[in-house]
C-alpha atoms as a PDB file:
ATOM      1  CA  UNK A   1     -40.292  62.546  62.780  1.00  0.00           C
ATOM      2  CA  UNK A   2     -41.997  59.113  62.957  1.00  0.00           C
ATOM      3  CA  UNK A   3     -43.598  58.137  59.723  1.00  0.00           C
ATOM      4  CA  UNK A   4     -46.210  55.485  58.622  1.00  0.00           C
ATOM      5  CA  UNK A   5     -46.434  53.437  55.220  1.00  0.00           C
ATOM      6  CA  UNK A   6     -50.148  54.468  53.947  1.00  0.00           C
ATOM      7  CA  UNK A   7     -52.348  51.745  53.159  1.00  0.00           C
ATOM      8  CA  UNK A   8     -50.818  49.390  51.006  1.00  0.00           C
ATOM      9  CA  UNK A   9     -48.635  51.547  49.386  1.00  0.00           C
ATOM     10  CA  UNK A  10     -45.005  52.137  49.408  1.00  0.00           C
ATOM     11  CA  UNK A  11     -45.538  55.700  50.644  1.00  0.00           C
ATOM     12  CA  UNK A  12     -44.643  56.909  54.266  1.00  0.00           C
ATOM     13  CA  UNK A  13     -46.221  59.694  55.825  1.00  0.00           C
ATOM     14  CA  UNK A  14     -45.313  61.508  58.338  1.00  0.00           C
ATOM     15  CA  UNK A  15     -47.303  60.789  61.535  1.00  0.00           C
ATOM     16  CA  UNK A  16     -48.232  64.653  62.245  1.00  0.00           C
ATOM     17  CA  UNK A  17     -49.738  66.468  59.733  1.00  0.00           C
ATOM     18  CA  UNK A  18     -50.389  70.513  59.251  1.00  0.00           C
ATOM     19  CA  UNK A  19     -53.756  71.291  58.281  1.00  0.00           C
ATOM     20  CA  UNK A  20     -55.010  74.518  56.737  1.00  0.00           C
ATOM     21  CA  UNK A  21     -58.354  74.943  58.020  1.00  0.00           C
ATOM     22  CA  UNK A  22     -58.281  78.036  60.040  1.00  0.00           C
ATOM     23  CA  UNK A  23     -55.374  79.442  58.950  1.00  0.00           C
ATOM     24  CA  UNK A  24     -53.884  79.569  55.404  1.00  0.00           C
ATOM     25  CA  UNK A  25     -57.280  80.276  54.264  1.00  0.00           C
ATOM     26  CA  UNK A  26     -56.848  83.968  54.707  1.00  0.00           C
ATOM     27  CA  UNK A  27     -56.212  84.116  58.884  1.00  0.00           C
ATOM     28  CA  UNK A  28     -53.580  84.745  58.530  1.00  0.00           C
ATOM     29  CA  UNK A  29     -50.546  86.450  56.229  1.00  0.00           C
ATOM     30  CA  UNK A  30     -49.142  84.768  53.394  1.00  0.00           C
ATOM     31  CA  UNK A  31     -44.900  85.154  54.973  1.00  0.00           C
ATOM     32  CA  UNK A  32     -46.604  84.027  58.203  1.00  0.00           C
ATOM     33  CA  UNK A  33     -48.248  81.019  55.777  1.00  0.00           C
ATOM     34  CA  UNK A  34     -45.163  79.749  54.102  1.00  0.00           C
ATOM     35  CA  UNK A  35     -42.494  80.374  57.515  1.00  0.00           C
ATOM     36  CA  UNK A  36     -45.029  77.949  59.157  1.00  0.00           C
ATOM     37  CA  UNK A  37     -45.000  75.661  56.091  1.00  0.00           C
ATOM     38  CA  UNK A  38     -41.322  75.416  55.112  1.00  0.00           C
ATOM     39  CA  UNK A  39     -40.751  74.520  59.447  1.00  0.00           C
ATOM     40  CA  UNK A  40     -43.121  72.197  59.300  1.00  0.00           C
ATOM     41  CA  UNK A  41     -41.771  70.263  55.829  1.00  0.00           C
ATOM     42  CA  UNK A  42     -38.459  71.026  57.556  1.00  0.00           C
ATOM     43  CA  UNK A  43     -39.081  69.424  60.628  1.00  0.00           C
ATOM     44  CA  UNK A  44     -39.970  66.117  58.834  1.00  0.00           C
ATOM     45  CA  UNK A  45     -43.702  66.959  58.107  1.00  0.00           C
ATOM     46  CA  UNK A  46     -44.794  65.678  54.392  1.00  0.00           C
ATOM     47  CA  UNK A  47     -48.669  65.376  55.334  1.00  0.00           C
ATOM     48  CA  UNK A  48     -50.765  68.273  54.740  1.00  0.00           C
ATOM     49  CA  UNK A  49     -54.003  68.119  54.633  1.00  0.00           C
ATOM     50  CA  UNK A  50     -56.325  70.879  52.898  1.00  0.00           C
ATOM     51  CA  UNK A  51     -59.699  71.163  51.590  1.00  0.00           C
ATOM     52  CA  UNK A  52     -60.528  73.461  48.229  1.00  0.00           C
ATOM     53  CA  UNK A  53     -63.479  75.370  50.398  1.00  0.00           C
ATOM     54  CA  UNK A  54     -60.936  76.511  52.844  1.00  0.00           C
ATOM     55  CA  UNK A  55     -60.958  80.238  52.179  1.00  0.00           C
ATOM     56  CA  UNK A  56     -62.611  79.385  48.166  1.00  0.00           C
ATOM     57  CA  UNK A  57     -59.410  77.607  47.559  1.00  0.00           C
ATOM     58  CA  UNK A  58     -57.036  80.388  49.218  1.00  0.00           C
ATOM     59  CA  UNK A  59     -55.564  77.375  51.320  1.00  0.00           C
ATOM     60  CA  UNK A  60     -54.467  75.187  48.296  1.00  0.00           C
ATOM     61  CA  UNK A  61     -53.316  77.690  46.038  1.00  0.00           C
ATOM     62  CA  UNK A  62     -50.679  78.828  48.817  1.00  0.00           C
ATOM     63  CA  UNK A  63     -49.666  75.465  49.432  1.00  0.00           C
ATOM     64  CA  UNK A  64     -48.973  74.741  45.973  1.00  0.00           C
ATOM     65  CA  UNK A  65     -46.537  77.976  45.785  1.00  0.00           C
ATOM     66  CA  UNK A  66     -44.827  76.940  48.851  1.00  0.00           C
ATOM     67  CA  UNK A  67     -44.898  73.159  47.923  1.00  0.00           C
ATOM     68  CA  UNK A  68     -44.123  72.595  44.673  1.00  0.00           C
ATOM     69  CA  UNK A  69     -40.256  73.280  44.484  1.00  0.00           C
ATOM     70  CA  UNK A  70     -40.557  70.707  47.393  1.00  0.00           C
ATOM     71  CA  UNK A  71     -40.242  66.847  47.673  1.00  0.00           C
ATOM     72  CA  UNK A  72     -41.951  64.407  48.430  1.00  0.00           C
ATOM     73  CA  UNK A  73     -44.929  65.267  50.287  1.00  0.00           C
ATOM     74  CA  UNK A  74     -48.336  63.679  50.755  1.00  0.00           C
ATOM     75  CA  UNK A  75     -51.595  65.766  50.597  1.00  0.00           C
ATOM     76  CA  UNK A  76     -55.156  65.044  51.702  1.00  0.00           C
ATOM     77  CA  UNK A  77     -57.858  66.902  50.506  1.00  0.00           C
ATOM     78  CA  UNK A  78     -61.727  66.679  50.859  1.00  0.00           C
ATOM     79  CA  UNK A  79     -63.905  68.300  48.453  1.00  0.00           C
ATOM     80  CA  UNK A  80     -67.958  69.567  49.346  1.00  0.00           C
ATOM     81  CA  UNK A  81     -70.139  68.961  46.282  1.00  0.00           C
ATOM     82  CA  UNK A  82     -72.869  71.222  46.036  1.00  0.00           C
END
């Protein structure tokens, strides 16, 4: 995995990242969710990016299961204000 340093920091990304849009928001089931996840983080991948409207926060909630024993990784996140 190729990884960048993001922005000014000292943190390095990886240059793919998973996204949750369509699918750990409820598409699909939550082994299916976290097999995907843990290849992803163990194929190099510490970028995921998730949103908290993605399935009313379904998306974020499994991520942070899966996650949190983990580290480091590097989440993005975009919020819609009502």
């Amino acid at each position: 995995m190729r990884y960048r340093t993001l922005g000014s920091s000292d943190l390095q990304v990886s240059e793919i990242s998973l996204g949750s849009w369509l699918t750990y928001a409820g598409g699909i089931e939550a082994d299916a969710t976290r097999a995907c996840t843990e290849a992803a983080f163990d194929a190099g991948i510490n970028f995921f990016d998730t949103a908290n409207v993605y399935g009313q926060g379904a998306a974020e909630t499994a991520w942070g299961e899966i996650l949190s024993p983990r580290s480091p990784f590097a989440g993005s996140s975009s919020a819609r204000s009502s």
